[in-house]
N, C-alpha and C. Protein backbone atom coordinates (compact mmCIF):
# COMPACT_ATOMS: atom_id res chain seq x y z
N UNK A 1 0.84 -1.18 0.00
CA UNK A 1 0.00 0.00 0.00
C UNK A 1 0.89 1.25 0.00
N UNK A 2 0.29 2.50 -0.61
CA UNK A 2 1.36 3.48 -0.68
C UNK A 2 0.67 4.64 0.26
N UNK A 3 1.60 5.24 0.83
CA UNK A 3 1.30 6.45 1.67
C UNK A 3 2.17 7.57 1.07
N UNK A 4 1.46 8.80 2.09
CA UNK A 4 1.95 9.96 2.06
C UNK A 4 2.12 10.79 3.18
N UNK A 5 3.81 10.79 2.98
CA UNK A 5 3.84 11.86 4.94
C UNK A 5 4.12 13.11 4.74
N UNK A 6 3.19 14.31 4.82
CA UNK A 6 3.21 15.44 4.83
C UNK A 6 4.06 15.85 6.43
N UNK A 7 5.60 16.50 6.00
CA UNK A 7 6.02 16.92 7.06
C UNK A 7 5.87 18.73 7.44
N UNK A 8 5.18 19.47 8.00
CA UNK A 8 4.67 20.45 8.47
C UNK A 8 6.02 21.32 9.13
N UNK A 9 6.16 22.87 7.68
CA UNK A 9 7.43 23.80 8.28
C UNK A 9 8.44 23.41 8.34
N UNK A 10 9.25 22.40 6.98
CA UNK A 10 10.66 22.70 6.67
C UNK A 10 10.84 23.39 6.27
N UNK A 11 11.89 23.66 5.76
CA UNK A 11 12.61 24.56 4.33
C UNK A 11 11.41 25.71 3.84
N UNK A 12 11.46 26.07 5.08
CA UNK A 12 10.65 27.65 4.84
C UNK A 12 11.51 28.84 5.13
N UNK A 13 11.73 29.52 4.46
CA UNK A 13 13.00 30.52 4.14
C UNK A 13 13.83 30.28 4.37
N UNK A 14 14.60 29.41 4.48
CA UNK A 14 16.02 28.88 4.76
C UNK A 14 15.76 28.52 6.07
N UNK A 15 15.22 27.72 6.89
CA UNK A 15 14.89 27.70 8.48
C UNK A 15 14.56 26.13 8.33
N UNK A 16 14.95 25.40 9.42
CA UNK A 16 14.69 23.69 9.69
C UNK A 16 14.87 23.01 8.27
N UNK A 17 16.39 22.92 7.70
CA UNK A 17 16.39 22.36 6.42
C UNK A 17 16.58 20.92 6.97
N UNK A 18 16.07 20.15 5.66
CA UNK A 18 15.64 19.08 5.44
C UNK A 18 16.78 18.88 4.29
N UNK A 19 17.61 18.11 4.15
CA UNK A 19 17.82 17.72 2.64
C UNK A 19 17.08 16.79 2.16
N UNK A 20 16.13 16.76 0.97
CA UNK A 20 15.38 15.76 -0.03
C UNK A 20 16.15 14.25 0.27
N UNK A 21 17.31 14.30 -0.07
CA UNK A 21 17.82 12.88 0.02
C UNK A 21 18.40 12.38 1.27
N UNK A 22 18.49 13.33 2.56
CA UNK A 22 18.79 12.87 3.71
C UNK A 22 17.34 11.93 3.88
N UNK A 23 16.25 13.01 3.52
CA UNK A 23 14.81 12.91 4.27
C UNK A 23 14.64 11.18 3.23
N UNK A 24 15.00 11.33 2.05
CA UNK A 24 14.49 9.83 1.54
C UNK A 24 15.11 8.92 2.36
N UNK A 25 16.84 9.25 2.98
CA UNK A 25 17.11 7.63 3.45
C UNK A 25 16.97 7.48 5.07
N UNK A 26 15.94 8.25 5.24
CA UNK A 26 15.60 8.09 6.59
C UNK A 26 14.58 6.89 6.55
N UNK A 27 13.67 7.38 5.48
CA UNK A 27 12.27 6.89 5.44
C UNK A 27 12.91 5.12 5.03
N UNK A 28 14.12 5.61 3.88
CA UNK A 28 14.36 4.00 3.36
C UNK A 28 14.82 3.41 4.42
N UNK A 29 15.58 3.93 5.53
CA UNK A 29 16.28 3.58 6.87
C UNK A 29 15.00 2.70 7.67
N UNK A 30 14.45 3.29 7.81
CA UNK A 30 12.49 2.74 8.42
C UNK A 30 12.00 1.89 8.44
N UNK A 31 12.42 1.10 6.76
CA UNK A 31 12.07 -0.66 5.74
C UNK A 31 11.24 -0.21 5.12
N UNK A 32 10.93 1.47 4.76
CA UNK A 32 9.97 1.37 3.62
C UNK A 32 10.34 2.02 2.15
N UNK A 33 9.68 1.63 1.09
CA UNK A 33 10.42 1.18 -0.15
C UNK A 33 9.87 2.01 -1.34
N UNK A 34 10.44 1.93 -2.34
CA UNK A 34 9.80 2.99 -3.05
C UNK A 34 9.34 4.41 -2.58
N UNK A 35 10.79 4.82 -1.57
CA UNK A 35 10.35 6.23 -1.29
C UNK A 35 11.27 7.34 -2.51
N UNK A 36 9.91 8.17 -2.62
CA UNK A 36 10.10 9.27 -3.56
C UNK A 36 9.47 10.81 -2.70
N UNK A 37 10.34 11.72 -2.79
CA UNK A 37 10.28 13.48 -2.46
C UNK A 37 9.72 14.17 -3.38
N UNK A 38 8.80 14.72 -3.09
CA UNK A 38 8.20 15.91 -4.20
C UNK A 38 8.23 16.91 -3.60
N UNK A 39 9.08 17.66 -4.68
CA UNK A 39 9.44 18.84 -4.16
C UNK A 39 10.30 19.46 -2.68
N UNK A 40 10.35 20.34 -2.65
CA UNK A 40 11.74 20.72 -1.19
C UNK A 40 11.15 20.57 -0.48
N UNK A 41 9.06 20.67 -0.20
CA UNK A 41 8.29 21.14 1.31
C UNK A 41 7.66 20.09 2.12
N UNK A 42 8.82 19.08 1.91
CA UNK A 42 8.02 18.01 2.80
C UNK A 42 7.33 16.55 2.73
N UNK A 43 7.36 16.35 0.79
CA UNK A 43 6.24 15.41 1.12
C UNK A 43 6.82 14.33 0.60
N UNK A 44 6.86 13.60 1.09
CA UNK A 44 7.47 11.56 0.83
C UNK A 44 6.42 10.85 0.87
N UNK A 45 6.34 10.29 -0.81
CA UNK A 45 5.16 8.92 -1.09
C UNK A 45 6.75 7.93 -0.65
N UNK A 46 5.70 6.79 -0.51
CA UNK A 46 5.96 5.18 -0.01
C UNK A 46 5.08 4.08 -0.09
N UNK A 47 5.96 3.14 -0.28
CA UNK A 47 5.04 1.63 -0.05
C UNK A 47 5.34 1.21 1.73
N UNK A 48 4.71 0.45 1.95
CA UNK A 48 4.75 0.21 3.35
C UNK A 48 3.90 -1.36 3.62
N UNK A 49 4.16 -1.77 3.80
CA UNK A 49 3.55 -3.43 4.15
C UNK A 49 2.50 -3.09 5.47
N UNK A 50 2.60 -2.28 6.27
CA UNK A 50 1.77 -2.19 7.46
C UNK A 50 1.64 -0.53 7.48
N UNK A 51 0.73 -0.03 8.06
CA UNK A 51 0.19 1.55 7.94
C UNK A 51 1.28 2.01 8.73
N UNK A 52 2.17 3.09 8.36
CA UNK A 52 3.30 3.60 8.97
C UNK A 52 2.63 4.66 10.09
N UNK A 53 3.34 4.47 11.61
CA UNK A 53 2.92 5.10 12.72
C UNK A 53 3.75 6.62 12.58
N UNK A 54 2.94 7.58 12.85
CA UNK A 54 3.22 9.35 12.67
C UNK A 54 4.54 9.36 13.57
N UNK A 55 3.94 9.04 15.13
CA UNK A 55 4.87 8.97 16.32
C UNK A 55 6.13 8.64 15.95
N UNK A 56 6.18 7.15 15.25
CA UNK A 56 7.68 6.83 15.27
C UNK A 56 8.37 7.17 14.36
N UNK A 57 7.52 7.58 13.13
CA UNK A 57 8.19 8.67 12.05
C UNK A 57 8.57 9.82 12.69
N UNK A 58 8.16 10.38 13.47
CA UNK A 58 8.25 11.90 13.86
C UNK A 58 10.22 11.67 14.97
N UNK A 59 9.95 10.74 15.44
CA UNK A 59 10.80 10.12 16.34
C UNK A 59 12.02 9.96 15.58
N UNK A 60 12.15 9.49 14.62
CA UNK A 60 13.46 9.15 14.03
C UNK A 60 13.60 10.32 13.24
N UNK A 61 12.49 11.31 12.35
CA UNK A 61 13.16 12.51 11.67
C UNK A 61 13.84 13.63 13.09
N UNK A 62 13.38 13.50 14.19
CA UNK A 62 13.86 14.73 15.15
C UNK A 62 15.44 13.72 15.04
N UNK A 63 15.52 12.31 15.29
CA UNK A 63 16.66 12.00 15.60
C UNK A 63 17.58 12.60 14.70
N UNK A 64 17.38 12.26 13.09
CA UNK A 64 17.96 12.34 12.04
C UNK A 64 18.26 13.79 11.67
N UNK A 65 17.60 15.24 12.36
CA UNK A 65 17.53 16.78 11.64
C UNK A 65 17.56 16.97 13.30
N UNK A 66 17.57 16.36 14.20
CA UNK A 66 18.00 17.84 15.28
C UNK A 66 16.84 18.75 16.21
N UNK A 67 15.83 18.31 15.15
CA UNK A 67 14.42 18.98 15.87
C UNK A 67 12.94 18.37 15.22
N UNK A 68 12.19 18.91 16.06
CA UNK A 68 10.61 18.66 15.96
C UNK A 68 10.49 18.67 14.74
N UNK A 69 9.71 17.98 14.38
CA UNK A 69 9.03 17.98 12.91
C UNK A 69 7.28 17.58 13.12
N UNK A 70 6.50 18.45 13.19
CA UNK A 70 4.69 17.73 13.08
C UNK A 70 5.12 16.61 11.39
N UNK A 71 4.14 15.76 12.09
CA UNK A 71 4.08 14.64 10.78
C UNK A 71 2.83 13.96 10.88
N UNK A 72 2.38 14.26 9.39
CA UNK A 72 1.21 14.12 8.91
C UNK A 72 1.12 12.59 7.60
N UNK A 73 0.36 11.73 8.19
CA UNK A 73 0.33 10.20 7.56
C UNK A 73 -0.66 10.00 6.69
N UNK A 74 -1.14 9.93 5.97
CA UNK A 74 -1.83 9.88 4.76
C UNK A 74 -2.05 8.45 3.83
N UNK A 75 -3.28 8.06 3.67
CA UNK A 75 -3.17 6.76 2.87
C UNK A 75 -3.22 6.85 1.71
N UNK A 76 -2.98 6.14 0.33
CA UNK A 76 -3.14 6.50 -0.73
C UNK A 76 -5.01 6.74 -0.98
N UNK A 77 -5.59 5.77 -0.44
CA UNK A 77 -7.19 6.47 -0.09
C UNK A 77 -7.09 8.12 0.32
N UNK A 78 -6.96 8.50 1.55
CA UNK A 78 -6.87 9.45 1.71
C UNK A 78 -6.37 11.03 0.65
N UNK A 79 -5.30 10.68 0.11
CA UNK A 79 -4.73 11.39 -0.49
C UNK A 79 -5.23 11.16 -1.62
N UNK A 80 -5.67 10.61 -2.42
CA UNK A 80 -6.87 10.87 -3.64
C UNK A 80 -7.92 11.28 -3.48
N UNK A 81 -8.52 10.98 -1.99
CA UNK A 81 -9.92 11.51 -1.81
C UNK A 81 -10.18 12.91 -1.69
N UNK A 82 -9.01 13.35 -1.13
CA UNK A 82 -8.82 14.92 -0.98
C UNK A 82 -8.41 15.48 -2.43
N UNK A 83 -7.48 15.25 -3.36
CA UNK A 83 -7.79 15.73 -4.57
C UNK A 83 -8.68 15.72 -5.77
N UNK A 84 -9.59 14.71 -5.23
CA UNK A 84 -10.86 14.41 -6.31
C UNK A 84 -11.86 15.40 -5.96
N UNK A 85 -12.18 15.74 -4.81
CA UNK A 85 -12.73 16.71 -4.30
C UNK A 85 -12.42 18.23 -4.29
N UNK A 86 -11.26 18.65 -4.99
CA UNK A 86 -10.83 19.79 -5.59
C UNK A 86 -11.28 20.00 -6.72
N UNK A 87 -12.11 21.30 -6.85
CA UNK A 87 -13.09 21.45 -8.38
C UNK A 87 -11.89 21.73 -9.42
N UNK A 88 -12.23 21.24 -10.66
CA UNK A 88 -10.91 21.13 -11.89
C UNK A 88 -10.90 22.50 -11.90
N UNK A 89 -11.10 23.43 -11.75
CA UNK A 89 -11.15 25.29 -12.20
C UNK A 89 -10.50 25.73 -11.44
N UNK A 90 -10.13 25.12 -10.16
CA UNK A 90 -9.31 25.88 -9.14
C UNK A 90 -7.65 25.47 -9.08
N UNK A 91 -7.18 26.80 -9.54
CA UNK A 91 -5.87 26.71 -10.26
C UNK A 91 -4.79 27.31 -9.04
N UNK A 92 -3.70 27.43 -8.76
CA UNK A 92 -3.09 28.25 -8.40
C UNK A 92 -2.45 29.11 -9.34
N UNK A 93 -2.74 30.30 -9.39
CA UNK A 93 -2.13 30.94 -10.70
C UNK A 93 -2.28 32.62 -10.92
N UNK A 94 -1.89 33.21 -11.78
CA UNK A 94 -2.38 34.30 -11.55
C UNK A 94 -3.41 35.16 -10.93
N UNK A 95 -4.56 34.42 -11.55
CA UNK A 95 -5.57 34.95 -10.80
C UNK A 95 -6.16 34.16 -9.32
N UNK A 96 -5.71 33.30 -8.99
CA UNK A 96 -6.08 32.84 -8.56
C UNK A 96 -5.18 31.69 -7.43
N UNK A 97 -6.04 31.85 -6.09
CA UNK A 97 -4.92 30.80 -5.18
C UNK A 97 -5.93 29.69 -4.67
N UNK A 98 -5.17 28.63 -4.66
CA UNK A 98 -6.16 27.23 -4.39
C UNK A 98 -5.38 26.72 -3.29
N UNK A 99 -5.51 26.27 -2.25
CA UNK A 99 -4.86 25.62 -1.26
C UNK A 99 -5.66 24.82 -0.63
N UNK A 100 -5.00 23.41 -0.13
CA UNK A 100 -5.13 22.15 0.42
C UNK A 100 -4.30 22.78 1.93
N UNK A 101 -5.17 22.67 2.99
CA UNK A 101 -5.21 23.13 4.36
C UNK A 101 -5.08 21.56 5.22
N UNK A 102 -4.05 20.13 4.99
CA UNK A 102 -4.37 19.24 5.80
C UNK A 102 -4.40 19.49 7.35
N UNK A 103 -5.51 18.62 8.03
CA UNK A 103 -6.02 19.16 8.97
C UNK A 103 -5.28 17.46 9.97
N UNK A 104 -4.47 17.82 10.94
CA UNK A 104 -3.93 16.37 12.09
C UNK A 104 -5.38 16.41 12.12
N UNK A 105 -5.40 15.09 12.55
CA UNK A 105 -6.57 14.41 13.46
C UNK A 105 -7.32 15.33 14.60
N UNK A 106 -6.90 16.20 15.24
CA UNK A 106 -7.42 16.21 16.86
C UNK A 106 -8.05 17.96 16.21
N UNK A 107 -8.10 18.24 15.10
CA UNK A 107 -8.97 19.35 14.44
C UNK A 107 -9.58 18.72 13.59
N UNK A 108 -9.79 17.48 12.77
CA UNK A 108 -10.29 17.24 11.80
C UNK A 108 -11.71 17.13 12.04
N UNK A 109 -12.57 18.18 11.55
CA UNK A 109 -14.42 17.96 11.76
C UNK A 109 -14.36 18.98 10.57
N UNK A 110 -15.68 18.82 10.46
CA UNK A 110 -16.75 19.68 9.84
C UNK A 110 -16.81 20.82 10.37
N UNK A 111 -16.99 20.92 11.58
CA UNK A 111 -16.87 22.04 13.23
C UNK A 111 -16.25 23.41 12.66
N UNK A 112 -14.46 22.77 11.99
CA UNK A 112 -13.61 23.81 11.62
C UNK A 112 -13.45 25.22 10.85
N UNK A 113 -15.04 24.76 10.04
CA UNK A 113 -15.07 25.82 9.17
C UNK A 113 -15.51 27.26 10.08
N UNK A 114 -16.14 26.92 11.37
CA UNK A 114 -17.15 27.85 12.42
C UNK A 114 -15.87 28.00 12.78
N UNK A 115 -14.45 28.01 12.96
CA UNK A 115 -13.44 28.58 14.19
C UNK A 115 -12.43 29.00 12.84
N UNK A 116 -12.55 28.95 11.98
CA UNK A 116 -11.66 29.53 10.91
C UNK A 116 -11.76 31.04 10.50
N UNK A 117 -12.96 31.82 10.79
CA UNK A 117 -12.85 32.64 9.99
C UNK A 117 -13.60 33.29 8.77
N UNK A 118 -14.04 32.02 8.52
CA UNK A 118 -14.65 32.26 6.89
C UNK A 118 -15.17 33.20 6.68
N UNK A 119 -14.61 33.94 5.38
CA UNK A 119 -15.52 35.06 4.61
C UNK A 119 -15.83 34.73 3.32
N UNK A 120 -16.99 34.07 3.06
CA UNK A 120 -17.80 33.63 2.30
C UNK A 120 -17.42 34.99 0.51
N UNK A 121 -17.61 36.34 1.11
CA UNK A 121 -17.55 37.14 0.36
C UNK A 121 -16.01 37.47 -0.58
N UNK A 122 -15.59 36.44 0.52
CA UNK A 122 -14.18 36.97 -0.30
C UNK A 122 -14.04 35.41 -0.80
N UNK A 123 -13.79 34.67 -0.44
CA UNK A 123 -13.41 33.24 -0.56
C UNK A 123 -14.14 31.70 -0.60
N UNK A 124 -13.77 31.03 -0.74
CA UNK A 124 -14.85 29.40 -0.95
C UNK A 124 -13.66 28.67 -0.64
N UNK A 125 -14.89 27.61 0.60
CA UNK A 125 -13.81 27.11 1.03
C UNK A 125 -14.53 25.72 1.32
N UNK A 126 -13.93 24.64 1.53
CA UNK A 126 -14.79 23.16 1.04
C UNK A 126 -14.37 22.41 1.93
N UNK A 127 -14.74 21.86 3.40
CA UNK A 127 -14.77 20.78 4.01
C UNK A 127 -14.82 19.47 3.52
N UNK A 128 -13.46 18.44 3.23
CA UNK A 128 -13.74 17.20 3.28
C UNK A 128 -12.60 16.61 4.19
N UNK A 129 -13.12 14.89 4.61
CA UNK A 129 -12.25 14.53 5.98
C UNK A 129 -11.18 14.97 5.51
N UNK A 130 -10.55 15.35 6.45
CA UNK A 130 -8.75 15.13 6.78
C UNK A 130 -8.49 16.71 5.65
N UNK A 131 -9.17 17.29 5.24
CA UNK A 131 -8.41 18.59 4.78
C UNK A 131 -9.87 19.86 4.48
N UNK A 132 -9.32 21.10 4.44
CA UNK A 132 -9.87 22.08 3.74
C UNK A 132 -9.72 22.71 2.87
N UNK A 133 -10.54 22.53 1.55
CA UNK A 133 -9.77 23.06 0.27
C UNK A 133 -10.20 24.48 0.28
N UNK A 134 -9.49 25.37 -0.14
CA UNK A 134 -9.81 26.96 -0.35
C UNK A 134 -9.40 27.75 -1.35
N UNK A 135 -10.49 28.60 -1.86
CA UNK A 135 -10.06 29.13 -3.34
C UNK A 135 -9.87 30.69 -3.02
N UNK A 136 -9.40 31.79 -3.83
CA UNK A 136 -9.68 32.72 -3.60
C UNK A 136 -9.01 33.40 -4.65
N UNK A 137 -9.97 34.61 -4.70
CA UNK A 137 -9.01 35.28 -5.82
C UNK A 137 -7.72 35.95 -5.37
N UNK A 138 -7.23 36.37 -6.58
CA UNK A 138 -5.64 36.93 -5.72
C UNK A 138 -6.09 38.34 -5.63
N UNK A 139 -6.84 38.98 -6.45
CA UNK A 139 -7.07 40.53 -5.80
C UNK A 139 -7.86 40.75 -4.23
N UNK A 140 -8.07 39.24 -4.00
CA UNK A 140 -8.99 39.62 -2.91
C UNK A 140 -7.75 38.73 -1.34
N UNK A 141 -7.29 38.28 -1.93
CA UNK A 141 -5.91 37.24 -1.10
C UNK A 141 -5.89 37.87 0.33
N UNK A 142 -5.80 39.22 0.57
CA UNK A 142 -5.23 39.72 1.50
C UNK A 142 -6.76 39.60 2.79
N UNK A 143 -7.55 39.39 2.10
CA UNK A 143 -8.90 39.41 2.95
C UNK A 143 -9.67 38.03 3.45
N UNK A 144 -8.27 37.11 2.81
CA UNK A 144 -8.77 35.78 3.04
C UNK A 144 -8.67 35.46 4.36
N UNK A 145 -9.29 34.38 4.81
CA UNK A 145 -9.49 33.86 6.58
C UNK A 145 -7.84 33.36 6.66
N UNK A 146 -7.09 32.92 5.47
CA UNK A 146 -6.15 32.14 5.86
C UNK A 146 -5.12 32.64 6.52
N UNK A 147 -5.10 33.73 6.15
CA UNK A 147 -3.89 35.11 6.67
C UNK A 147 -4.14 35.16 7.84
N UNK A 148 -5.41 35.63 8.68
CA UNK A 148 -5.85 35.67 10.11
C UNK A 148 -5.44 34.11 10.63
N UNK A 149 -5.73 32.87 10.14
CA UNK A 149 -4.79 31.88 11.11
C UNK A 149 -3.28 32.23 11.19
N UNK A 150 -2.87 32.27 10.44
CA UNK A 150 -1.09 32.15 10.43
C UNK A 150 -0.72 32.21 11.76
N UNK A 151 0.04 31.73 12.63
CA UNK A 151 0.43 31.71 13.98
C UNK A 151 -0.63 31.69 15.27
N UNK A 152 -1.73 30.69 14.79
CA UNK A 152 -2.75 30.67 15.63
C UNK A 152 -2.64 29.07 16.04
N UNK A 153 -2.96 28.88 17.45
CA UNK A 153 -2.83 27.65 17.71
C UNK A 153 -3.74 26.26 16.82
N UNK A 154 -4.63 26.77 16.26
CA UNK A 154 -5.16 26.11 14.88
C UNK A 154 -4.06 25.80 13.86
N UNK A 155 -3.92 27.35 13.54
CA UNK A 155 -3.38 26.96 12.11
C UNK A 155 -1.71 25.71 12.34
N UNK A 156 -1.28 25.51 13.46
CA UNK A 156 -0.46 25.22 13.72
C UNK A 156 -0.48 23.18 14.07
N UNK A 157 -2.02 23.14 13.95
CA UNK A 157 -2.53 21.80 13.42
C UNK A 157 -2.77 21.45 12.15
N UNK A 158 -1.91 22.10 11.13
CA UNK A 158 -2.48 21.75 9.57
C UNK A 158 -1.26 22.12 8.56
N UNK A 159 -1.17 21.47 8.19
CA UNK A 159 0.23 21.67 6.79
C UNK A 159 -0.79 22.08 5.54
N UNK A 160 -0.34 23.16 4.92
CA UNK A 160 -0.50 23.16 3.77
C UNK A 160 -0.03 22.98 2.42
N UNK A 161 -1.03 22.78 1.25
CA UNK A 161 -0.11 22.59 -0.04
C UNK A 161 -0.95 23.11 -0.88
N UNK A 162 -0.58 23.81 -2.16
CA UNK A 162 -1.54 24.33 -2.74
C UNK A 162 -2.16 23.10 -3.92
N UNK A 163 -2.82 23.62 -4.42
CA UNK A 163 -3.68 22.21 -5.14
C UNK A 163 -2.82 21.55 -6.49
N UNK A 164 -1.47 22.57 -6.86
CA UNK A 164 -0.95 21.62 -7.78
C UNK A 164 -0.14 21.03 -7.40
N UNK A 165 0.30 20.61 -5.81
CA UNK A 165 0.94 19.54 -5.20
C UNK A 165 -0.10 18.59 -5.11
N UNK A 166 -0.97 18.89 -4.39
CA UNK A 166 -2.18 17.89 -3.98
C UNK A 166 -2.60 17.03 -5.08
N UNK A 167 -2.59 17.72 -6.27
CA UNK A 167 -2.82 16.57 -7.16
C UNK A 167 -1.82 16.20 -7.89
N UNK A 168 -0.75 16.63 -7.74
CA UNK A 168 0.76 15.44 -7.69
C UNK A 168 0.96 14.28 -6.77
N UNK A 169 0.64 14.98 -5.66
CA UNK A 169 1.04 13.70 -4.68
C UNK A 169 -0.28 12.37 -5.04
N UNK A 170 -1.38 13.23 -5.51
CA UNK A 170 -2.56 11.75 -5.64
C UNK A 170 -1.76 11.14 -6.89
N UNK A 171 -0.93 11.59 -7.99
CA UNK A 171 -1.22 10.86 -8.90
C UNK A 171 -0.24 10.29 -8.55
N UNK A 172 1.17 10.63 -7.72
CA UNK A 172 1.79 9.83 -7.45
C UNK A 172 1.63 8.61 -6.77
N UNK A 173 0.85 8.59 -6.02
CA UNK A 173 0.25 7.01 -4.72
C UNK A 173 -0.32 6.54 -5.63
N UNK A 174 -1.14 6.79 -7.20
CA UNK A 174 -2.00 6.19 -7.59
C UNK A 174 -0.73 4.85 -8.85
């Protein structure tokens, strides 16, 4: 079975680097196989014979980099279900910003959309398990709810990716 571990706040402006190929032979270090990195921010698909535990992943990357890392576990179910549910029109792009909001477990409800923020007028934003997808225009960006989390003990339960990772990483598990 293939997974996906979203690791939450590496290689964000030069701060808690990760090297891509340290981070692969950790995971290969682990016994799991067919690991591949997309991109610098975190995210390693894998095969895995048994559902890989967050805890003891999280445990051996602090061993391996020195510090905390949140780590986010993902099934290849999971991680398709959340990009099928992203409407095809929502691009990241000029006009426009699309982001995949994964949500840990101990925030994941329906609930979330009532403690986020939402401004309907500026933005659309789509509850499904385990993430929140959100669109918005870019002239309107600055008025989005997402800006008001940034350094909120919420937002600090959720890794993000914008939607043309999200549907890399599905096609990759697939």
């Amino acid at each position: 079975m293939k997974y996906v571990v979203l690791l939450r706040g590496i290689n964000v402006g030069g701060n808690r680097k990760v090297p891509m190929a340290d981070l692969r032979a950790v995971f290969e270090g682990m016994g799991f196989a067919d690991v591949v990195t997309y991109i610098n921010s975190g995210n390693v698909v894998f095969s895995a014979q048994t559902a890989p535990v967050a805890s003891a992943i999280k445990a051996r990357l602090e061993k391996a980099f020195g510090f905390d890392i949140d780590t986010l576990v993902l099934s290849q179910a999971e991680v398709v279900s959340v990009a099928k549910a992203i409407p095809d029109e929502w691009l990241n792009d000029a006009e426009q910003k699309s982001d995949v909001l994964y949500l840990f477990a101990d925030i994941d409800s329906s609930d979330i959309m009532s403690s986020i923020g939402f401004r309907p007028e500026f933005e659309t934003i789509h509850y499904v398990p385990g993430a929140l997808i959100t669109n918005v225009s870019r002239k309107y960006q600055s008025k989005s709810s997402l800006l008001k989390l940034v350094g909120t003990p919420l937002y600090r339960r959720m890794t993000i990716r914008n939607v043309t990772t999200a549907r890399k990483l599905a096609e990759l598990v697939q």
